[in-house]
Protein backbone atom coordinates (compact mmCIF):
# COMPACT_ATOMS: atom_id res chain seq x y z
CA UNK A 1 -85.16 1.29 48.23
CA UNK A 2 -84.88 -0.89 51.49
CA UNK A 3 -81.61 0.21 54.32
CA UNK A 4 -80.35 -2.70 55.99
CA UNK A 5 -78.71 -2.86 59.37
CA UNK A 6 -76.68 -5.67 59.40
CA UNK A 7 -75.36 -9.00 57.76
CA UNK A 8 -78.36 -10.71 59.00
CA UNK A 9 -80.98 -9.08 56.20
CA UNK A 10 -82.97 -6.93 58.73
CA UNK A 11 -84.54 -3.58 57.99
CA UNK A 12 -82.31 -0.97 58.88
CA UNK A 13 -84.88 2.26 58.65
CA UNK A 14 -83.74 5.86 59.91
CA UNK A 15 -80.83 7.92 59.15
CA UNK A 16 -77.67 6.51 58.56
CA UNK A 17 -74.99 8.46 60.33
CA UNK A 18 -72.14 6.43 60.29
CA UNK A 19 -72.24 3.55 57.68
CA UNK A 20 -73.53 5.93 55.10
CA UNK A 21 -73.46 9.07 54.48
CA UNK A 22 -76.43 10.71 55.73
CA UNK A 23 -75.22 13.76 58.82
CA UNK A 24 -71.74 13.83 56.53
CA UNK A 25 -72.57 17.31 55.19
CA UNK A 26 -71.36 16.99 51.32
CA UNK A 27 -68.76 14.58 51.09
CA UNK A 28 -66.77 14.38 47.85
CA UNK A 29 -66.67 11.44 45.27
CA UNK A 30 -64.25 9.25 46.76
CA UNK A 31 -65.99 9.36 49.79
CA UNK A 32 -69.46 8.69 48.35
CA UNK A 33 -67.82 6.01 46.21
CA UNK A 34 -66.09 4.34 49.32
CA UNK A 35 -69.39 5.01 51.82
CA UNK A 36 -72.25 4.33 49.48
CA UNK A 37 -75.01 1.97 50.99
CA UNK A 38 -73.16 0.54 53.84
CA UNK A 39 -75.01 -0.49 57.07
CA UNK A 40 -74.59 1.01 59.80
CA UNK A 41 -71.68 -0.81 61.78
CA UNK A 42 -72.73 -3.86 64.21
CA UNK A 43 -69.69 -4.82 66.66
CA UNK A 44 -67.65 -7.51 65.32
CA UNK A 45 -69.59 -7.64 61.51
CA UNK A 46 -67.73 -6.77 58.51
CA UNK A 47 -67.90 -3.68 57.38
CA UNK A 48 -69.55 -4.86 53.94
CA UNK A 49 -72.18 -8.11 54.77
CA UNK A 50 -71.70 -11.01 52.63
CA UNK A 51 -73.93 -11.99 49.80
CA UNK A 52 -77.79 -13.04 51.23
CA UNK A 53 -78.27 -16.35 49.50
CA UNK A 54 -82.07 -17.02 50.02
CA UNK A 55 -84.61 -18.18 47.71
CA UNK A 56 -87.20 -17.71 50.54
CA UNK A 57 -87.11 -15.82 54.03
CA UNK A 58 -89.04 -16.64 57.48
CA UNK A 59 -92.28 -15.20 57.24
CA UNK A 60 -94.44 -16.09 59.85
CA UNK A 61 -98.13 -14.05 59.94
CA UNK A 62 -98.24 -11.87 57.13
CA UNK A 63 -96.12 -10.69 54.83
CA UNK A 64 -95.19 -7.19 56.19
CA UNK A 65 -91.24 -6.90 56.17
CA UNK A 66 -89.08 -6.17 53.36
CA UNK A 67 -87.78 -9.39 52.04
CA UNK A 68 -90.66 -12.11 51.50
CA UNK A 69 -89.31 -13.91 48.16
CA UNK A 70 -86.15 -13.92 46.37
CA UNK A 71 -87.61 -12.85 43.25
CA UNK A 72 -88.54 -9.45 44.78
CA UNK A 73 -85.98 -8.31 46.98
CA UNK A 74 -82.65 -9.34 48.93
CA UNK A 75 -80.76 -7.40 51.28
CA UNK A 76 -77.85 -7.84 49.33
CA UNK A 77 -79.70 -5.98 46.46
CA UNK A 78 -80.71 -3.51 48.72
CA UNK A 79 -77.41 -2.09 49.59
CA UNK A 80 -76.72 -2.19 45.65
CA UNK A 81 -79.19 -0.39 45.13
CA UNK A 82 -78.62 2.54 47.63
CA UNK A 83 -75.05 2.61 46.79
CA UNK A 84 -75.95 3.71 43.14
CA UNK A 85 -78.53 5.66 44.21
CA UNK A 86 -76.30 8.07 46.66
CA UNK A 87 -74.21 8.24 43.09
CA UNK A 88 -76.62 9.19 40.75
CA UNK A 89 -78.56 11.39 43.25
CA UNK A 90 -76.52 12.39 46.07
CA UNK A 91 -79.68 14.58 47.59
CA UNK A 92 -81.42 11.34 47.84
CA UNK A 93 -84.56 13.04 47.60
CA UNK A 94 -87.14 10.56 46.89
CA UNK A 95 -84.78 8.45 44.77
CA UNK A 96 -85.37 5.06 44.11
CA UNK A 97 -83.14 2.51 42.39
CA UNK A 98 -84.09 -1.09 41.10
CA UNK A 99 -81.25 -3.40 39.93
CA UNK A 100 -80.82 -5.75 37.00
CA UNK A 101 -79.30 -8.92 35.71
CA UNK A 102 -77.81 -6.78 33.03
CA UNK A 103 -77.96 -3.63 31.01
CA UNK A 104 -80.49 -4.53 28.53
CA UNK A 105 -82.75 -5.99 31.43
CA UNK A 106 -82.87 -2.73 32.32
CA UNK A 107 -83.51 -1.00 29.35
CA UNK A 108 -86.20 -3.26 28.61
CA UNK A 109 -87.96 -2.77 31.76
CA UNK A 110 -87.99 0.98 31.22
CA UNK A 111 -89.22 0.50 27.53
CA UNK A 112 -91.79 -1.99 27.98
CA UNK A 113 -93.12 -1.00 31.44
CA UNK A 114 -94.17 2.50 30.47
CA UNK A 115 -95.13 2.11 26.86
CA UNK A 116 -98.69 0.88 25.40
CA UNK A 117 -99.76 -0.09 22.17
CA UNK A 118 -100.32 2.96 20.15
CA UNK A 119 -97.70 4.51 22.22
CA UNK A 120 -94.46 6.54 20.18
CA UNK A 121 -91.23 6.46 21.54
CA UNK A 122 -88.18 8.40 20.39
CA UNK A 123 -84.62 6.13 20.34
CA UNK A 124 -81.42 7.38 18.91
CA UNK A 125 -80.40 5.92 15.84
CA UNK A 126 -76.86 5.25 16.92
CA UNK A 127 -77.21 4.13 19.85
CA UNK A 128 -76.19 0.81 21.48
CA UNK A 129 -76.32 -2.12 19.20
CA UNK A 130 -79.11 -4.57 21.16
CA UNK A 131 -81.29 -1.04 20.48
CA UNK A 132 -82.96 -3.04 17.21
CA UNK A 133 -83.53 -5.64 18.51
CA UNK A 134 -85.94 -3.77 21.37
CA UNK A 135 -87.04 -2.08 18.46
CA UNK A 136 -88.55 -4.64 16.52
CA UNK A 137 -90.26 -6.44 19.74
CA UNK A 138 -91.13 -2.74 20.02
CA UNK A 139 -93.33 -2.55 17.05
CA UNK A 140 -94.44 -6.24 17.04
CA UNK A 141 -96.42 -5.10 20.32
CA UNK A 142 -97.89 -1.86 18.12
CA UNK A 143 -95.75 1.04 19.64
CA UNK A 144 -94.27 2.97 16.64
CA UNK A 145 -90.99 3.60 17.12
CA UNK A 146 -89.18 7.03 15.66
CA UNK A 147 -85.25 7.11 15.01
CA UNK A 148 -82.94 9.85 15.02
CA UNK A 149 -78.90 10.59 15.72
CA UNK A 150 -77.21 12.00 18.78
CA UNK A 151 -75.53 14.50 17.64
CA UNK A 152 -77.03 17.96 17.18
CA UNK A 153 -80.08 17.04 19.45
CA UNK A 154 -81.78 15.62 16.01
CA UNK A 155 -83.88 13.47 18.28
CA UNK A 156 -86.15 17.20 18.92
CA UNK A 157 -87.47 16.69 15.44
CA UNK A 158 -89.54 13.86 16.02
CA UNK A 159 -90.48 14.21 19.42
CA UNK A 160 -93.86 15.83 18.81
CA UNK A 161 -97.14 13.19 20.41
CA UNK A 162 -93.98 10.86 21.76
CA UNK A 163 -95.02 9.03 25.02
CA UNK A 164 -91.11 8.56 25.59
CA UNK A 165 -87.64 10.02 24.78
CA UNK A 166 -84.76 7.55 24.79
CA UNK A 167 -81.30 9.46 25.08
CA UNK A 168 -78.00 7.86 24.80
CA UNK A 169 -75.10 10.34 25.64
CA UNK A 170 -72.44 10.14 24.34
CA UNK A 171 -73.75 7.43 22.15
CA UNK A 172 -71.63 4.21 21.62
CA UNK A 173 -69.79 3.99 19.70
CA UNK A 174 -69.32 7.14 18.18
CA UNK A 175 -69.53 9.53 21.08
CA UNK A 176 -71.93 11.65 20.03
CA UNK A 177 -73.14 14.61 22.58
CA UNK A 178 -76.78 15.70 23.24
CA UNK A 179 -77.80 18.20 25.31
CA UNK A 180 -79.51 16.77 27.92
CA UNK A 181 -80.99 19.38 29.53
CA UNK A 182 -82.36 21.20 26.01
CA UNK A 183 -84.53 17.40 25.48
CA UNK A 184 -85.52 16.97 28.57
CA UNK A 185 -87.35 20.32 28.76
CA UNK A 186 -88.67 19.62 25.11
CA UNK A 187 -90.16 16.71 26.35
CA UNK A 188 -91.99 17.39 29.08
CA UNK A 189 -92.99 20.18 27.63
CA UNK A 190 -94.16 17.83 25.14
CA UNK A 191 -95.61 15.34 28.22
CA UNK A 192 -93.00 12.88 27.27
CA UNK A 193 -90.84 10.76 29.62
CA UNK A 194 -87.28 11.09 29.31
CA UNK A 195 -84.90 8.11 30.02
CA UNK A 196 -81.04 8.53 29.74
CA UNK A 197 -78.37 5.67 29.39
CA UNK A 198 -75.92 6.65 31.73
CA UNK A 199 -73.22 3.78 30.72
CA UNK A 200 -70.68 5.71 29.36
CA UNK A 201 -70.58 8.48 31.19
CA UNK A 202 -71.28 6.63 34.78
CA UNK A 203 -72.94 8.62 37.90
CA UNK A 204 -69.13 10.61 38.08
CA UNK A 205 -69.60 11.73 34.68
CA UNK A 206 -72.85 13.20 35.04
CA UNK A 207 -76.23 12.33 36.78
CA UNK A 208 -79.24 12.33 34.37
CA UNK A 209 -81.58 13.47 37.32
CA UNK A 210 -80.14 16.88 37.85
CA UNK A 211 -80.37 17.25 34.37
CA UNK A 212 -84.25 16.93 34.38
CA UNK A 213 -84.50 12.93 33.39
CA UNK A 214 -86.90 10.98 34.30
CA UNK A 215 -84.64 7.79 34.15
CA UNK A 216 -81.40 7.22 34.58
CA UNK A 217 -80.38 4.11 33.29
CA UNK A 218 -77.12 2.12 33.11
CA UNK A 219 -75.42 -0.90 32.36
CA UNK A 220 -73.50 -1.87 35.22
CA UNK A 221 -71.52 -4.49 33.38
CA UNK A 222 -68.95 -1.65 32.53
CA UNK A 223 -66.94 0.86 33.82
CA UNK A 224 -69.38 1.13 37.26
CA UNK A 225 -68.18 -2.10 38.34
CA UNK A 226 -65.28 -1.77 36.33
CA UNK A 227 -63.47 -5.50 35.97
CA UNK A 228 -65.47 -7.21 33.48
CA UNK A 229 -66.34 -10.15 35.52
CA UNK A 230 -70.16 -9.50 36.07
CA UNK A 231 -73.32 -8.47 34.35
CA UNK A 232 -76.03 -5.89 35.62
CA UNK A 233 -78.16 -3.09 35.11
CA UNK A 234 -79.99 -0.47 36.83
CA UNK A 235 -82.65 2.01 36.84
CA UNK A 236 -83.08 5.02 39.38
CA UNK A 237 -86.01 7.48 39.06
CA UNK A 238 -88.14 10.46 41.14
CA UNK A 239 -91.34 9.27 40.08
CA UNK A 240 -93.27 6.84 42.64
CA UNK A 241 -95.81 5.51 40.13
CA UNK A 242 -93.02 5.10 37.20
CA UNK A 243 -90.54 3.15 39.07
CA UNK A 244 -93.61 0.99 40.29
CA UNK A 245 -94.26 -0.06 37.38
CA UNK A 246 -90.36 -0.89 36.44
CA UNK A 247 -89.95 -3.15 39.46
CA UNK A 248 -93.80 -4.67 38.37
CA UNK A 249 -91.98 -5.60 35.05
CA UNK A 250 -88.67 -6.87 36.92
CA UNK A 251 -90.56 -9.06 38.95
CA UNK A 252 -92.71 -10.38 35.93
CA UNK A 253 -89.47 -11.33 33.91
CA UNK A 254 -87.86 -12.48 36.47
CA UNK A 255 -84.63 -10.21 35.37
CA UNK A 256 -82.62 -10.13 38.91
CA UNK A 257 -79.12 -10.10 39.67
CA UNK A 258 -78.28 -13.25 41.63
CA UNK A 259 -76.53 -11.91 45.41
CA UNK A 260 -72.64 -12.69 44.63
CA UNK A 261 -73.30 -10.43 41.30
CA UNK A 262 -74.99 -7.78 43.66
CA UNK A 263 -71.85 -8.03 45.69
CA UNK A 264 -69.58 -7.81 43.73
CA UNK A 265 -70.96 -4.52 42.36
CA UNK A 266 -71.42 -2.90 45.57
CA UNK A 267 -67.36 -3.93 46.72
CA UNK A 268 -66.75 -2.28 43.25
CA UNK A 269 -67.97 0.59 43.21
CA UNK A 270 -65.74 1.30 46.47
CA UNK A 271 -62.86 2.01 43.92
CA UNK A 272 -64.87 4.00 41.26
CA UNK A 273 -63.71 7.31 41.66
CA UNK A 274 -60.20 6.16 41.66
CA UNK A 275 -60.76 4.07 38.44
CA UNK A 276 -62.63 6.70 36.68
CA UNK A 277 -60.32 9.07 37.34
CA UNK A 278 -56.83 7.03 36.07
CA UNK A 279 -59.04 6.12 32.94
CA UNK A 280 -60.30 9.27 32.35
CA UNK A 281 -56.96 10.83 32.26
CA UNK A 282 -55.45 8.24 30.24
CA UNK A 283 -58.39 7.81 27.66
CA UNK A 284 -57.44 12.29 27.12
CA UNK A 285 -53.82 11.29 26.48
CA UNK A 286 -54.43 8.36 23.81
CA UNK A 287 -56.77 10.74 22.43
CA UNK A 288 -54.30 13.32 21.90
CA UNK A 289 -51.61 11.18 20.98
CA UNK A 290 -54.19 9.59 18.16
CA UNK A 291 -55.46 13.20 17.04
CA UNK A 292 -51.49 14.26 16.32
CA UNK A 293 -50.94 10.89 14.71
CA UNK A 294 -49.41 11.81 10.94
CA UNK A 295 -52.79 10.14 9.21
CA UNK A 296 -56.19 11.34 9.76
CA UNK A 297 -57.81 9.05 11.85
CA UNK A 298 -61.58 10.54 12.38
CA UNK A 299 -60.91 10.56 16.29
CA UNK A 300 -63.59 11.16 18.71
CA UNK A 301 -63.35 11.88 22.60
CA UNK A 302 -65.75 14.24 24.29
CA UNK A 303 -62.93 15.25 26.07
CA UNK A 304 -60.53 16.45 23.35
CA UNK A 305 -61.41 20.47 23.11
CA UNK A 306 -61.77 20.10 19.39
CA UNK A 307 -64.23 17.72 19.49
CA UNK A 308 -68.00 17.86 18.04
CA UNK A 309 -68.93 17.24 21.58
CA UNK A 310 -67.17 18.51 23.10
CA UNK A 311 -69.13 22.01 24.05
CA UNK A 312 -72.12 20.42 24.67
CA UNK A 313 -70.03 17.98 26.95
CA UNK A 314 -68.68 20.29 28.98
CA UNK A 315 -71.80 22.23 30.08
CA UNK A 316 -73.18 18.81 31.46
CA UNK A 317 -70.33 16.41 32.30
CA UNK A 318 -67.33 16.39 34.89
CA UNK A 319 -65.47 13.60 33.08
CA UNK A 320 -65.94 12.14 29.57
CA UNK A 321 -65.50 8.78 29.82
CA UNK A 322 -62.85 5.92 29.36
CA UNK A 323 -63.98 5.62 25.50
CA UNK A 324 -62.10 6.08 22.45
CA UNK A 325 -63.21 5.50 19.04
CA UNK A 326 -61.34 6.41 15.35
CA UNK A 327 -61.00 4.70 12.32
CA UNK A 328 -58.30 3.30 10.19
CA UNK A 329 -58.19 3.03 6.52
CA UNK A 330 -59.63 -0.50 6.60
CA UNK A 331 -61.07 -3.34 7.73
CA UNK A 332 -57.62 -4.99 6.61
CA UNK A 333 -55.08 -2.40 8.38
CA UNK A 334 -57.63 -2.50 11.52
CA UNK A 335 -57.01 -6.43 12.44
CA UNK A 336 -53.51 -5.69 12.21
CA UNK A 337 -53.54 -2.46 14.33
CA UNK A 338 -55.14 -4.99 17.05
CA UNK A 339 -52.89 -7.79 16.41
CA UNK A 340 -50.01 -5.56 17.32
CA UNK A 341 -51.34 -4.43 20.37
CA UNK A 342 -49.57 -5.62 23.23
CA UNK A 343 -50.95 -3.51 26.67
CA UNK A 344 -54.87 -3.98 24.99
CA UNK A 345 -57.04 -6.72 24.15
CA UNK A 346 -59.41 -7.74 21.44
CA UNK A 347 -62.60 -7.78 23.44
CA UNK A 348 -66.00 -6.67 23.34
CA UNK A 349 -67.40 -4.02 25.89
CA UNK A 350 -65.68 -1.60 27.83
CA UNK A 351 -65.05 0.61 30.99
CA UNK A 352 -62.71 -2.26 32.47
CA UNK A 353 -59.14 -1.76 34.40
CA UNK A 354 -57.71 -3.51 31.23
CA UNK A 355 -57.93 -1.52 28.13
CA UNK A 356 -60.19 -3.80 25.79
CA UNK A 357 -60.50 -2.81 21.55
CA UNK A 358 -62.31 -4.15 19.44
CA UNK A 359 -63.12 -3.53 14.86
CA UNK A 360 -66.90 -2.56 15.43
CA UNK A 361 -67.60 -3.42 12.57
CA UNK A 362 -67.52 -6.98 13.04
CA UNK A 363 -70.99 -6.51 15.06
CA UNK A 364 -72.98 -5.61 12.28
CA UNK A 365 -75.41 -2.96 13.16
CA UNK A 366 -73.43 0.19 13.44
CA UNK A 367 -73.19 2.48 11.37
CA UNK A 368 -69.65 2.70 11.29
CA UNK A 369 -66.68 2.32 8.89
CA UNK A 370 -65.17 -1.54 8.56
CA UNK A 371 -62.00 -0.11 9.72
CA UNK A 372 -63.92 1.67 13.20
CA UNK A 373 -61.69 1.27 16.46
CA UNK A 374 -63.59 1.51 19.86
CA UNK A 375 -61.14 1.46 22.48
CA UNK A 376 -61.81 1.41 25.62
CA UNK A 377 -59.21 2.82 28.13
CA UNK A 378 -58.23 0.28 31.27
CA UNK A 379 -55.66 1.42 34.32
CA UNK A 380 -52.23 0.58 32.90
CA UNK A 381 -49.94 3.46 33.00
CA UNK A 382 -50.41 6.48 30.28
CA UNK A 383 -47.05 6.39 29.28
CA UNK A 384 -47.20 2.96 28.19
CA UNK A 385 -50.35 2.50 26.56
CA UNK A 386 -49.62 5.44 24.27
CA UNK A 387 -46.48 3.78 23.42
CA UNK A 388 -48.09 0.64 22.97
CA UNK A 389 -51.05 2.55 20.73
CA UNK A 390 -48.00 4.11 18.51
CA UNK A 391 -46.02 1.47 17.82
CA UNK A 392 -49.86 -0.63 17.10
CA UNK A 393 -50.22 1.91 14.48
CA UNK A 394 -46.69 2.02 12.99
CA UNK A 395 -46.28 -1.66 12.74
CA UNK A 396 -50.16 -1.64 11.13
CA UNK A 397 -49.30 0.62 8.62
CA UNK A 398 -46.78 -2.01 6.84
């Protein structure tokens, strides 16, 4: 993970007292959020340097500095990358953090750069819905591939001679709860590598690292950088040797974020804590308001205290996410529920300032109900996206 000193792309190297974080004792969130990976501060540069649009760099002699080609690094990257790496590992301590053009580049460069043929890996079985797709490329390369669900740490019973653990929690889109901790120890114990998707819960939710992981991976696309106007991915990791041979396969596929993505991100993530924390908050109320609704709706937030989850939850996370998910009667009565919505829209993903739902169902490959809601909680005020969820429901129910 390459520092940078100023808008100009140059190595910054040593401490950074001022534009970082590093002499700050502990700061809290906000501040990380707001401080992460800036430069230290050059008279009369911005505060945050501009995207570094370079294909290739002067390199006169040989090739000893940082940035030599723009398919393996960029200053512009490089502050990414130690943003989300002061998130996900505040001690810093040997952390290293390699961004992606998107979430499933990053996935797949965890999955394919440390697994062989003859190789067993361990992936939820409700996990994110691109997961069978890896899957099948997967086993086409002769790495059998085991399956098991979320909840109830299932994925222990088929862990024995894996080379790799895949955890997703809470799993979308049925917010499932593992405990992280109890697998990861299992694992190793095991001599398996444990990777975590991080998405959902993002580094303020919990950090798969001080759990034990070995990975902690993430999809930046969502609530990270929080507007749903870019695509990226990440992976962060301890291990020297492991995340060697993750940026090996991201410079192989070619899988980078182009600079104005990386950019964006990093500017982003500036507001994170505040974001998280509105959403968060909101996501408990809906949750509530859904849970006292006069039909049984199935609802699931880690958050809610009756929850499946939400023990396990608690012992490992400080928030639960912007996620919602329950399920209507049918496919029938949920299209209308999200016609009448008026605050949310009928989108795909999630974790964005603008509450986004979407039937899941519509996907194929969940295992979900036809008339499964995942709604995803934006920044609008509480009081009015309830109302706007109640009178959805009421005007549905026709």
């Amino acid at each position: 993970m390459s520092d940078t000193s100023s808008s100009t792309g140059q190595s910054g190297g040593g401490a950074r007292t001022r534009g970082g974080l590093s002499g700050a004792g502990t700061p809290g969130e906000g501040t990380r959020a707001v401080r992460a990976g800036l430069p230290e501060p050059v008279k009369y540069e911005p505060t945050l340097p501009g995207p570094v649009f370079a294909a290739h760099f002067h390199l006169p002699g040989e090739p000893t500095g940082p940035y030599t080609y723009g398919r393996d690094e960029n200053p512009t990257w490089s502050r990414l990358e130690q943003a989300i790496g002061e998130l996900e590992a505040p001690d810093g301590d040997g952390v290293e953090t390699l961004v992606f053009a998107s979430g499933m580049a990053a996935i797949s460069s965890v999955l394919f750069s440390q697994l062989r043929a003859g190789d067993a890996v361990v992936l939820p079985s409700d996990g994110y819905q691109a997961l069978p797709l890896a899957r099948a490329q997967l086993e086409a390369y002769g790495i059998e591939v085991r399956t098991a669900p979320t909840g109830g740490d299932a994925q222990l019973d088929v862990l024995d001679g894996a080379r790799l653990l895949w955890i997703e929690t809470p799993s979308n889109p049925g917010l499932d709860v593992c405990d992280v901790r109890r697998l990861v120890e299992a694992a190793h114990a095991r001599g398996a590598l444990v990777a975590v998707d991080n998405t959902l819960a993002t580094p303020l939710g919990q950090r798969p690292l001080d759990l034990g992981a070995d990975f902690s991976v993430a999809s930046g696309t969502k609530q990270l950088t929080g507007h749903g106007d870019i695509l990226l991915g990440y992976v962060v990791g301890r291990d020297a040797d492991a995340m060697a041979a993750v940026r090996r396969w991201r410079k192989i596929v070619g899988a980078i974020p182009g600079p104005m993505e990386a950019w964006l991100a990093h500017r982003s993530i500036a507001t994170l804590q505040l974001r998280v924390d509105r959403q968060n908050a909101t996501a408990l109320a809906v949750a509530e308001a859904l849970r006292d609704w006069p039909e049984e709706l199935a609802v699931r937030y880690p958050g809610l205290p009756g929850d499946p989850s939400h023990k396990v939850a608690s012992q490992q996370m400080r928030r639960f996410g912007c996620v919602v998910s329950f399920a209507l009667p049918s496919r029938e009565r949920a299209d209308r529920f999200l016609d009448a919505l008026r605050l949310v829209d009928d989108a795909t993903s999630f974790g964005g300032v603008r509450s986004t739902a979407e039937r899941r169902g519509r996907w194929g490959g969940d295992a979900v109900p036809e008339g499964f809601i995942r709604l995803s909680v934006g920044a609008e005020d509480p009081e009015d996206l309830v109302a706007d969820v109640r009178r959805a429901l009421e005007e549905s129910a026709g």
